[in-house]
Protein backbone atom coordinates (compact mmCIF):
# COMPACT_ATOMS: atom_id res chain seq x y z
CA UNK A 1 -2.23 -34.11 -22.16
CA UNK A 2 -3.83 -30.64 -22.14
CA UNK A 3 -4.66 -31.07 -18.14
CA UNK A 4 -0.64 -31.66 -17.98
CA UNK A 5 0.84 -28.90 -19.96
CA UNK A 6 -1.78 -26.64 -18.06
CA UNK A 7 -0.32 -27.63 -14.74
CA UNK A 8 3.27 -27.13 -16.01
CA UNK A 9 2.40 -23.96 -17.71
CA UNK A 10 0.58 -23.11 -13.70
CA UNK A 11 3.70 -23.86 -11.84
CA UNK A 12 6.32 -22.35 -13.82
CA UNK A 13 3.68 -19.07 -13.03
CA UNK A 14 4.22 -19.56 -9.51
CA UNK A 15 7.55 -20.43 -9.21
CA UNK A 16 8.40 -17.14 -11.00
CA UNK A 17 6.01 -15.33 -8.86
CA UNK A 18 7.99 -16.45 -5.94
CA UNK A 19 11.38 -15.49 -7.15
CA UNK A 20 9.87 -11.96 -8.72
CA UNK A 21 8.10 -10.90 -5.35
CA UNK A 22 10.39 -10.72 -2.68
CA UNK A 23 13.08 -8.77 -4.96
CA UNK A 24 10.23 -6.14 -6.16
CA UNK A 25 9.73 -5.63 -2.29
CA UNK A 26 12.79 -5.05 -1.83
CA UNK A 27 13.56 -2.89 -4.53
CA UNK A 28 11.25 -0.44 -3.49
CA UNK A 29 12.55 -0.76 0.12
CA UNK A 30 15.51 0.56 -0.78
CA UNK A 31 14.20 2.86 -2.62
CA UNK A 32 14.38 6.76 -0.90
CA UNK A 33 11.24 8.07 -0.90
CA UNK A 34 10.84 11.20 -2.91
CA UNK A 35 8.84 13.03 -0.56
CA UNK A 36 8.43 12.57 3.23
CA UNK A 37 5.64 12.64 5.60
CA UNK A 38 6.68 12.86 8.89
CA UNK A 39 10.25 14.42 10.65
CA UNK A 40 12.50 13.44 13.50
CA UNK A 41 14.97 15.88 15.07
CA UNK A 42 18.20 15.17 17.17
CA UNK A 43 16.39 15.34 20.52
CA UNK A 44 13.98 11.84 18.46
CA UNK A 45 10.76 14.46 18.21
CA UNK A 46 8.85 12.85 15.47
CA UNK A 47 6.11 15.24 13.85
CA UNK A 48 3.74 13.88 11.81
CA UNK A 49 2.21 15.99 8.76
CA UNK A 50 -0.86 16.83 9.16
CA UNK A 51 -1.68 17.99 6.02
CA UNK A 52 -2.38 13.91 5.47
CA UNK A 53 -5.24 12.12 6.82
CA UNK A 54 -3.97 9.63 9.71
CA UNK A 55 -1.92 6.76 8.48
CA UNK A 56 -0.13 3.80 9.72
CA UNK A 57 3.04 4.53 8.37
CA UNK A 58 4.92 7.16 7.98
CA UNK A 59 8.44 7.55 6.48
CA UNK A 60 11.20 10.45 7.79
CA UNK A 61 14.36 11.34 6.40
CA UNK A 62 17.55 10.69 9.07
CA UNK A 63 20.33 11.58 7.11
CA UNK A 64 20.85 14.94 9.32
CA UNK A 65 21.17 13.05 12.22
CA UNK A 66 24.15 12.22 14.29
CA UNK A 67 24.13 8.99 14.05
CA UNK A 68 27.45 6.77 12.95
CA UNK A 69 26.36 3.52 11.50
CA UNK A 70 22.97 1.93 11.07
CA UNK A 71 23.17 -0.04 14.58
CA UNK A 72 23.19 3.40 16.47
CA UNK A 73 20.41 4.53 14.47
CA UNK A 74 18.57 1.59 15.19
CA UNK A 75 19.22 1.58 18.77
CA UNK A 76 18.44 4.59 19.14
CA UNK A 77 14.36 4.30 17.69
CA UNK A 78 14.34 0.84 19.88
CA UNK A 79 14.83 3.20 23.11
CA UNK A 80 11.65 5.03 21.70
CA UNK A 81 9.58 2.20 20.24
CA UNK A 82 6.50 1.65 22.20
CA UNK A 83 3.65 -0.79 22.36
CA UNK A 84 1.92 2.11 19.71
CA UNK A 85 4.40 3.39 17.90
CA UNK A 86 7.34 1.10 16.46
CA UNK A 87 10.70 2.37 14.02
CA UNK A 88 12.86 0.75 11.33
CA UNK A 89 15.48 2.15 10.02
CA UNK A 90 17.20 1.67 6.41
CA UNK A 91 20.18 2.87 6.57
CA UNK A 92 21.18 2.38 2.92
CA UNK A 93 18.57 5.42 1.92
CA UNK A 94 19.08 7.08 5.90
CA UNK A 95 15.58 6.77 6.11
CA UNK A 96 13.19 5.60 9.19
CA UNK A 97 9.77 4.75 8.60
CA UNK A 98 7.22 5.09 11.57
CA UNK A 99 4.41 2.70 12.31
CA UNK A 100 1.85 4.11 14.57
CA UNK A 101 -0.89 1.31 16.15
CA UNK A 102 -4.14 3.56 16.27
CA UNK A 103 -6.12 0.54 16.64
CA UNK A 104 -4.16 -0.43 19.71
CA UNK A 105 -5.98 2.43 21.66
CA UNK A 106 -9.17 2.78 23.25
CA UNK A 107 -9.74 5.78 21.15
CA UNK A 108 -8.60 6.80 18.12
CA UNK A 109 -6.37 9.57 18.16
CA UNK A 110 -5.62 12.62 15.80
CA UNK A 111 -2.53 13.81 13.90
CA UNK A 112 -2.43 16.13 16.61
CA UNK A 113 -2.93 13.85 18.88
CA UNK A 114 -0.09 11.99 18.12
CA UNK A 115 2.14 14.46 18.07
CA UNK A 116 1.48 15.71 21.23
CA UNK A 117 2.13 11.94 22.20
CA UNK A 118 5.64 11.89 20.05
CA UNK A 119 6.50 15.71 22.01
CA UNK A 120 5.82 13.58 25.67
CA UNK A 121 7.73 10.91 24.67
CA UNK A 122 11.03 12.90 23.53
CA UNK A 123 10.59 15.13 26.80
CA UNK A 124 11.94 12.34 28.79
C-alpha cells in the first residue's frame, strides 16, 4: 500500500513538473532583459561587450530599429545568420538574442575577434 501511494505521490510530481516547466521558460523568455550585452545598429553591426568574458549568447535590444513587424525583423537576422553565428528575435520585448558557435571553429576566437567578424559581415 505504501509502494502505491509512493508511486502516486511520484507521478503527480512529474506531471506537475511538466506543466510548470515549459511556462517558467517561457516566462522568462518574454521577459526584457534588464541589461544588455551586445548591440546591433541599422546597417545589422552587432558588437559584442567586451567587458564580459566570451559567451554563447548574447542578448541586444532592437527596439530602435526600423523594422515593422516581427517577420521583417526576423528576416532580416536570417540574411545574416551563419553557420557560427545564428539570431532570434522576440518581438514582444524587441529584443534579439545572438548565439555565437565558438566551438564550430578551428580556433577559438576573442571578443574582438568576433567583432571584427560581425564588422566583415555587415560590410557586405
Amino acid at each position: 500500500m505504501k509502494k502505491r501511494k509512493f508511486i502516486q505521490t511520484l507521478g503527480a510530481l512529474l506531471v506537475t513538473l511538466l506543466v510548470l516547466v515549459p511556462q517558467i521558460t517561457s516566462a522568462q523568455s518574454d521577459t526584457r532583459p534588464d541589461k544588455f550585452d551586445a548591440t546591433v545598429d541599422a546597417k545589422m553591426l552587432v558588437v559584442l561587450d567586451q567587458s564580459l568574458p566570451l559567451q554563447s549568447f548574447y542578448t541586444a535590444d532592437i527596439s530602435n530599429m526600423p523594422f515593422k513587424d516581427e517577420a521583417s525583423a526576423t528576416k532580416a537576422f536570417n540574411h545574416v545568420s551563419s553557420n557560427l553565428v545564428r539570431y532570434q528575435v522576440n518581438w514582444d520585448v524587441k529584443t534579439v538574442y545572438i548565439y555565437v558557435y565558438n566551438d564550430r571553429l578551428k580556433e577559438d576566437r576573442s571578443i574582438e575577434g568576433w567583432n571584427k567578424y560581425f564588422y566583415t559581415k555587415s560590410q557586405h
